[in-house]
C-alpha atoms as a PDB file:
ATOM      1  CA  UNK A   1      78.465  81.928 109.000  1.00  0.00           C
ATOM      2  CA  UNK A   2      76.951  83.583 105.891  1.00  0.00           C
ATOM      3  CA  UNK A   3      78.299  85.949 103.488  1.00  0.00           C
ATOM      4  CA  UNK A   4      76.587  88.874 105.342  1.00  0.00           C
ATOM      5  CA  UNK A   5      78.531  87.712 108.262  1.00  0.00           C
ATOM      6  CA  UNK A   6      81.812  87.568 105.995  1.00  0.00           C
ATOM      7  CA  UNK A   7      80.889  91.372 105.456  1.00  0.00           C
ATOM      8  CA  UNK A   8      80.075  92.676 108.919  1.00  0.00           C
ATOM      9  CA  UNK A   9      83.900  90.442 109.866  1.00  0.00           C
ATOM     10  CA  UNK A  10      85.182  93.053 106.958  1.00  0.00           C
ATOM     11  CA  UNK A  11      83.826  96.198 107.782  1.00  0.00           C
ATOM     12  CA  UNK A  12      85.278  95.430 111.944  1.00  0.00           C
ATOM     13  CA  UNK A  13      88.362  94.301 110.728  1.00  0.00           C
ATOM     14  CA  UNK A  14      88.858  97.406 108.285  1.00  0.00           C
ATOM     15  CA  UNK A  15      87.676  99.318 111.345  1.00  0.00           C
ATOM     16  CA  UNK A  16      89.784  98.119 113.954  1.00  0.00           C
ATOM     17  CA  UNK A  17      92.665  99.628 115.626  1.00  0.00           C
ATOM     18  CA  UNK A  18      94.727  96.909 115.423  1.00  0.00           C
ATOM     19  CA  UNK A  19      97.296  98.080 117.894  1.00  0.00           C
ATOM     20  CA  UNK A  20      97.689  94.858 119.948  1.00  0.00           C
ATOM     21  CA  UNK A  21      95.812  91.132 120.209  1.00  0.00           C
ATOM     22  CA  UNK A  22      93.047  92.493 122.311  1.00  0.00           C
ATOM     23  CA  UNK A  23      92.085  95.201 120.180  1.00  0.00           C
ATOM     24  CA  UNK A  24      92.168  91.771 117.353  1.00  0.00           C
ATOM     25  CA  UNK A  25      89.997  90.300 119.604  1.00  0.00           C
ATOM     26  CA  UNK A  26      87.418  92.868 120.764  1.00  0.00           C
ATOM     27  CA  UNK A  27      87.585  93.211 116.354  1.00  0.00           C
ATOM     28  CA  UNK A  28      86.433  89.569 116.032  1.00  0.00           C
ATOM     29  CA  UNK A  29      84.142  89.009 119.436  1.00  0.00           C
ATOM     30  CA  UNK A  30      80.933  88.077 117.568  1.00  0.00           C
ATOM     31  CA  UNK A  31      83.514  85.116 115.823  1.00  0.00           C
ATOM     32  CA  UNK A  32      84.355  83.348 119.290  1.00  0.00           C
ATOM     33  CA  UNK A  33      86.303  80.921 117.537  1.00  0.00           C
ATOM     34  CA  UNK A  34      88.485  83.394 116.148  1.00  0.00           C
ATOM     35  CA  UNK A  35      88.546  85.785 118.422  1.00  0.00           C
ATOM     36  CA  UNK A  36      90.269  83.472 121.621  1.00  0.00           C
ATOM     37  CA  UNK A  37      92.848  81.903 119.695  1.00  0.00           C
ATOM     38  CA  UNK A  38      93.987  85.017 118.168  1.00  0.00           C
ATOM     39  CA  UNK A  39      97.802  85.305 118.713  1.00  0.00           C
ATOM     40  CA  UNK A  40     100.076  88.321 118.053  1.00  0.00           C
ATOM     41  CA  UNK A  41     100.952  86.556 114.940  1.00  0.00           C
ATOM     42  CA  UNK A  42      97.538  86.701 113.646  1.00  0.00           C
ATOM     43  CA  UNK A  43      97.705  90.386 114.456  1.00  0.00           C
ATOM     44  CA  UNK A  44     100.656  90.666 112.148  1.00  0.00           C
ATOM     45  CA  UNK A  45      98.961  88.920 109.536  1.00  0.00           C
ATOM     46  CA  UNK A  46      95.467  90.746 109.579  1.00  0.00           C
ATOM     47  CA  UNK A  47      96.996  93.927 109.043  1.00  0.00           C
ATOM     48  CA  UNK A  48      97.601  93.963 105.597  1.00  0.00           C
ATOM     49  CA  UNK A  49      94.286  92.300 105.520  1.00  0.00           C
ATOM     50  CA  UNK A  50      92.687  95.680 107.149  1.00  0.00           C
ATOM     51  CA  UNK A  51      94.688  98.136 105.139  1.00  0.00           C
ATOM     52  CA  UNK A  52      93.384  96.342 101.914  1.00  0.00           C
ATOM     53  CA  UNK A  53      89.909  96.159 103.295  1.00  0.00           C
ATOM     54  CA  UNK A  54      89.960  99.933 103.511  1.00  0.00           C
ATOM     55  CA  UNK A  55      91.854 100.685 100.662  1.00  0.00           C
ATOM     56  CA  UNK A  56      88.683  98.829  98.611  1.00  0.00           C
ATOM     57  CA  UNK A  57      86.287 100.696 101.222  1.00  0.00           C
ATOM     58  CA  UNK A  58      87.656 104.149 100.268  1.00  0.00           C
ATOM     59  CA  UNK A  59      87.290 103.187  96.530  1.00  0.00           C
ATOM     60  CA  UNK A  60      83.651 102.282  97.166  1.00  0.00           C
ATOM     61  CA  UNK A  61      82.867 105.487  98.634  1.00  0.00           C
ATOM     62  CA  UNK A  62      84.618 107.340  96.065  1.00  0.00           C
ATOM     63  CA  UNK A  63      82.293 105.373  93.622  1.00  0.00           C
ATOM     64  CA  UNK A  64      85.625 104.638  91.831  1.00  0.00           C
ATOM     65  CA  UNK A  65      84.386 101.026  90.007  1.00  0.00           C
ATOM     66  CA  UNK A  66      88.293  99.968  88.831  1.00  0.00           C
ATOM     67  CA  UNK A  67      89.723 100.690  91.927  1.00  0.00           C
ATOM     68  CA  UNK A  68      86.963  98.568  93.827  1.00  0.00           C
ATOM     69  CA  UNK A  69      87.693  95.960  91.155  1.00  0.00           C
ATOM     70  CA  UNK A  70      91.637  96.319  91.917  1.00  0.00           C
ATOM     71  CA  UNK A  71      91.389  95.826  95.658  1.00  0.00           C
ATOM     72  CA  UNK A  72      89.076  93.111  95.715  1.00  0.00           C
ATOM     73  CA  UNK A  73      90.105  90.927  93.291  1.00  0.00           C
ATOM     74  CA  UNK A  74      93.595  91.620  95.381  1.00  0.00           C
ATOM     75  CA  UNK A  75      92.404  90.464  98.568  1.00  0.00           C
ATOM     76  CA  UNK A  76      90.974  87.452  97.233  1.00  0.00           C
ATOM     77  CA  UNK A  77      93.781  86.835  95.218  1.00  0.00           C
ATOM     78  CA  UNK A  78      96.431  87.188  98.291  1.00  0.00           C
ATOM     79  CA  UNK A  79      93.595  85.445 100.614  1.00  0.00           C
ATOM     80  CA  UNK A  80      91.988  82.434  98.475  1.00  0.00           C
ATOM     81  CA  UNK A  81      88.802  80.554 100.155  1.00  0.00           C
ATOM     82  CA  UNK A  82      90.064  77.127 101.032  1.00  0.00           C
ATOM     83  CA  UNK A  83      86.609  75.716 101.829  1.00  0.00           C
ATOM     84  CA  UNK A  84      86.260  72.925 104.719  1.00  0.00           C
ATOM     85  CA  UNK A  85      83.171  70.961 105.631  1.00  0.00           C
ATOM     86  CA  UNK A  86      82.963  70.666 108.951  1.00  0.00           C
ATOM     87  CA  UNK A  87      80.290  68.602 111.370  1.00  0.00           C
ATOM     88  CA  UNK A  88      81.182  70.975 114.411  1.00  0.00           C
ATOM     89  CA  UNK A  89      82.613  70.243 117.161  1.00  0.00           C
ATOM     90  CA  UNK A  90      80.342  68.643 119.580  1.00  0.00           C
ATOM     91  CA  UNK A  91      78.981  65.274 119.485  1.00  0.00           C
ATOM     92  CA  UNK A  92      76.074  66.255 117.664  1.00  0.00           C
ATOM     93  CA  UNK A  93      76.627  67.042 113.894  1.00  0.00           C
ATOM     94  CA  UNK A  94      76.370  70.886 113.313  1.00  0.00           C
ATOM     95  CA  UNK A  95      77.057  70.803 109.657  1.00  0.00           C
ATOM     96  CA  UNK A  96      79.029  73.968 108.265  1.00  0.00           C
ATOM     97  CA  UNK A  97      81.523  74.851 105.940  1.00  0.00           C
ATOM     98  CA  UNK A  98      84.827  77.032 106.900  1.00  0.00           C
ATOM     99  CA  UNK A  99      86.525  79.518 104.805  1.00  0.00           C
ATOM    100  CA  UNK A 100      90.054  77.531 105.499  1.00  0.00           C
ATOM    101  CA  UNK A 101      91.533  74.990 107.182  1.00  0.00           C
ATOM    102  CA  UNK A 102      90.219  75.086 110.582  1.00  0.00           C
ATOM    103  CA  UNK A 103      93.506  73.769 111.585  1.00  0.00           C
ATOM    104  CA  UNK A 104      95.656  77.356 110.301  1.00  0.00           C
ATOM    105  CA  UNK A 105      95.745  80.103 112.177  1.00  0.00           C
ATOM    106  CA  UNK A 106      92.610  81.864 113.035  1.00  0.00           C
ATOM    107  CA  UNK A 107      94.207  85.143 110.443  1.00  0.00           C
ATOM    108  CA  UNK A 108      94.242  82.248 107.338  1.00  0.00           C
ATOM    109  CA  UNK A 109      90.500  81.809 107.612  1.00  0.00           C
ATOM    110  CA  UNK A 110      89.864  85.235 108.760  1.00  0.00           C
ATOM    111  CA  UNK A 111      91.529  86.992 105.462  1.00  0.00           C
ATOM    112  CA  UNK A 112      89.975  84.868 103.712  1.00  0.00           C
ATOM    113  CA  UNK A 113      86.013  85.675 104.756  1.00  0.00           C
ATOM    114  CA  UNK A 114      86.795  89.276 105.124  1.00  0.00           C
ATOM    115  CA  UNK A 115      87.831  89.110 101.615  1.00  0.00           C
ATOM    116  CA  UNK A 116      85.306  86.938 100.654  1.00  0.00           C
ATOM    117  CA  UNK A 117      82.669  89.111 102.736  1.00  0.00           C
ATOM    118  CA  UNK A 118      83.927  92.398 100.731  1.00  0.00           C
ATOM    119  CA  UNK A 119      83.365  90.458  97.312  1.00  0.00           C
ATOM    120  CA  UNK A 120      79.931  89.510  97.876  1.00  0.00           C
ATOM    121  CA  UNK A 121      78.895  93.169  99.895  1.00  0.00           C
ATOM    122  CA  UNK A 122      80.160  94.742  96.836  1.00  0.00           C
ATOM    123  CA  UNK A 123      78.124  92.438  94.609  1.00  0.00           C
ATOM    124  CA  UNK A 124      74.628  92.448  96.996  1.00  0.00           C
ATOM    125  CA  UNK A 125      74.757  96.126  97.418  1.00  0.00           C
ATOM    126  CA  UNK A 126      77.044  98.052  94.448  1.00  0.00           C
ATOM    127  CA  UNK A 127      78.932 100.675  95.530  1.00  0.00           C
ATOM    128  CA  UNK A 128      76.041 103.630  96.409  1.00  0.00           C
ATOM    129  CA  UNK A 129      75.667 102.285  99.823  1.00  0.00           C
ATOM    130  CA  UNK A 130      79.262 102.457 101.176  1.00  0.00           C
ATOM    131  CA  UNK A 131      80.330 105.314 103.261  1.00  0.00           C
ATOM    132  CA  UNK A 132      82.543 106.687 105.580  1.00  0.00           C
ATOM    133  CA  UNK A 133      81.283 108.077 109.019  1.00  0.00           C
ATOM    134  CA  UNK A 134      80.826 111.850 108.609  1.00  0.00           C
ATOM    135  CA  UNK A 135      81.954 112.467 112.304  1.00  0.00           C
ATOM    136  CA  UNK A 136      84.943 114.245 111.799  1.00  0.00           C
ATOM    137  CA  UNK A 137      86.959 112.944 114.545  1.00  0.00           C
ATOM    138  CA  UNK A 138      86.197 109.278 113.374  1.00  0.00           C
ATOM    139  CA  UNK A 139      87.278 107.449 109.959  1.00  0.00           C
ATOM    140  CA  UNK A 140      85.271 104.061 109.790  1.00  0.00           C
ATOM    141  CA  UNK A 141      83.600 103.150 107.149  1.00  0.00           C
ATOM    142  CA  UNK A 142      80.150 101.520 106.825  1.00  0.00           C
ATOM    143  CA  UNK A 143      77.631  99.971 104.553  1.00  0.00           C
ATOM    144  CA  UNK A 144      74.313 101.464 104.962  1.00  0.00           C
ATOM    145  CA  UNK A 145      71.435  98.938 104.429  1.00  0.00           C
ATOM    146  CA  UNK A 146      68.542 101.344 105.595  1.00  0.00           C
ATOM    147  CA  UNK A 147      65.654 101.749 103.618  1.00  0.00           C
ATOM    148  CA  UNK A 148      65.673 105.580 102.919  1.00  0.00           C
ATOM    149  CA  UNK A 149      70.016 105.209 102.314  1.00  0.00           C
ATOM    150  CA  UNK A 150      70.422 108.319 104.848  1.00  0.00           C
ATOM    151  CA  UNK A 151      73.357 106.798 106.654  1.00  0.00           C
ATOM    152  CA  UNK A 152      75.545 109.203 107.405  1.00  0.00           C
ATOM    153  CA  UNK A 153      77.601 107.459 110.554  1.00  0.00           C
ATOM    154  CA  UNK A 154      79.375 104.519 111.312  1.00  0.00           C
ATOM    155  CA  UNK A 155      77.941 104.194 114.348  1.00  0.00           C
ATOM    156  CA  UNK A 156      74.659 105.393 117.109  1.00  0.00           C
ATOM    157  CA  UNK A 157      77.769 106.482 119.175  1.00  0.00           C
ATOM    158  CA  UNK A 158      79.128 108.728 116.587  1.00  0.00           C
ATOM    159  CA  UNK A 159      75.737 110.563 115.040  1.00  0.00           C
ATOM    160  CA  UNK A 160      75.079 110.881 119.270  1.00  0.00           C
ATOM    161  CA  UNK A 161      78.790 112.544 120.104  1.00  0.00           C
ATOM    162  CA  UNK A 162      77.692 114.970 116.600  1.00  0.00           C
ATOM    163  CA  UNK A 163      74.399 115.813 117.210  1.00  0.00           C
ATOM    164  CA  UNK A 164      75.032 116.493 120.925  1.00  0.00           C
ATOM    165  CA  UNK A 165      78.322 118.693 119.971  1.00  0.00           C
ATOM    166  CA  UNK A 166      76.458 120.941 117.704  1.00  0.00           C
ATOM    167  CA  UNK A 167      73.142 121.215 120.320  1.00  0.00           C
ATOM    168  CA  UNK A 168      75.664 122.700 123.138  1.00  0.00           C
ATOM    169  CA  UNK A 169      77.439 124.612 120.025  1.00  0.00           C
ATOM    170  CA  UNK A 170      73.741 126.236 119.650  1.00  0.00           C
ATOM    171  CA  UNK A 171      73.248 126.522 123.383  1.00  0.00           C
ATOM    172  CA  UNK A 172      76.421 128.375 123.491  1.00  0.00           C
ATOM    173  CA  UNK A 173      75.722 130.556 121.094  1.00  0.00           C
ATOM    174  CA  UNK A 174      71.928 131.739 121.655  1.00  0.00           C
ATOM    175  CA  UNK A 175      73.471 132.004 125.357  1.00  0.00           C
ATOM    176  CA  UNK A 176      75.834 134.547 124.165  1.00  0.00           C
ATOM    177  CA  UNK A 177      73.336 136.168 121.969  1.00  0.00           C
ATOM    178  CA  UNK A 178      70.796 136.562 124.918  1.00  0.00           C
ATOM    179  CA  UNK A 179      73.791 137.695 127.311  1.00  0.00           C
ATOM    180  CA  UNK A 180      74.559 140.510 124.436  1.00  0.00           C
ATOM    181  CA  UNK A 181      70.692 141.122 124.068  1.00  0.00           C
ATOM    182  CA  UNK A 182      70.705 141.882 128.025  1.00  0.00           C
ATOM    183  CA  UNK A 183      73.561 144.145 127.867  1.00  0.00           C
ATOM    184  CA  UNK A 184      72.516 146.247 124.931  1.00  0.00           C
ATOM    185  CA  UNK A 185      69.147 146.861 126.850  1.00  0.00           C
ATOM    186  CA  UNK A 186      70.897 147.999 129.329  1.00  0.00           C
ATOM    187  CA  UNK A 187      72.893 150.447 127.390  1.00  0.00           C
ATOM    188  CA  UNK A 188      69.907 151.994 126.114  1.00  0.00           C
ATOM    189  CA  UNK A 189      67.944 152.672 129.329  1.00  0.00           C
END
């Protein structure tokens, strides 16, 4: 994994419901080896991890530069990067370096990238390009890396549900507004 990954494991974990392992696990299913030995202690552990994730999120889209400062420098404080080299796992050397002790829990290493992922979003990108989605039903945050910075939802799912609500919100109305059209012209003849 990179850094970027380290982010993207950040933004899903701050995300995440978190309301039982396989909500942890749907969370972490790009991270394989996370994601299936995830127990429900690792779901105790991560969610401290995801409240402080958000709580630096909502700082960065609140362009609030302390409070980023505060959070981050708290995760990575309460999470520290214990680096491992590692030659994989298969017979084959597939040389990589882990976050943590391979051997801990799957929540030691992942607090520690999510925090380390934060650190180095935060540093790539400043703090314009965080948001939260603007669907009002929905509270995830995102990092928007497009060109034009026009982001305005976490997700194609979310600007979809939006867009979609306010077309049959205009369908509605223009309906009613024809229906009243109809019966005022035939009031007046």
């Amino acid at each position: 994994m990179d850094n970027a990954d380290y982010l993207d494991v950040a933004v899903r974990l701050a995300n995440a419901a978190l309301t039982d392992v396989s909500a942890l696990q749907e969370a972490l299913h790009e991270e394989p080896w996370w994601a299936t030995r995830v127990t429900s202690e690792d779901l105790i552990a991560l969610r401290p991890v995801a409240e402080g994730l958000r709580t630096a999120f909502a700082a960065a889209v609140a362009d609030d530069t302390p409070g980023v400062r505060v959070a981050v420098n708290a995760l990575l404080e309460a999470y520290p990067l214990r680096p491992r080299l590692s030659a994989g796992h298969d017979a084959e050397p597939n040389w990589h370096i882990h976050v943590a002790d391979p051997d801990e829990p799957p929540a030691t290493e992942v607090a520690a990238a999510a925090a380390w992922g934060v650190a180095h979003g935060v540093v790539r990108y400043g703090l314009s390009r965080w948001g939260q989605c603007a669907d009002a039903n929905c509270e995830n945050y995102f990092l928007d890396t497009s060109t034009n910075r026009a982001k305005r939802y976490c997700s194609p799912r979310c600007a979809n549900r939006v867009h979609v609500a306010a077309h049959r919100s205009r369908q509605r109305s223009t309906g009613s507004r024809a229906s009243l059209t109809d019966l005022e012209q035939n009031a007046l003849r």
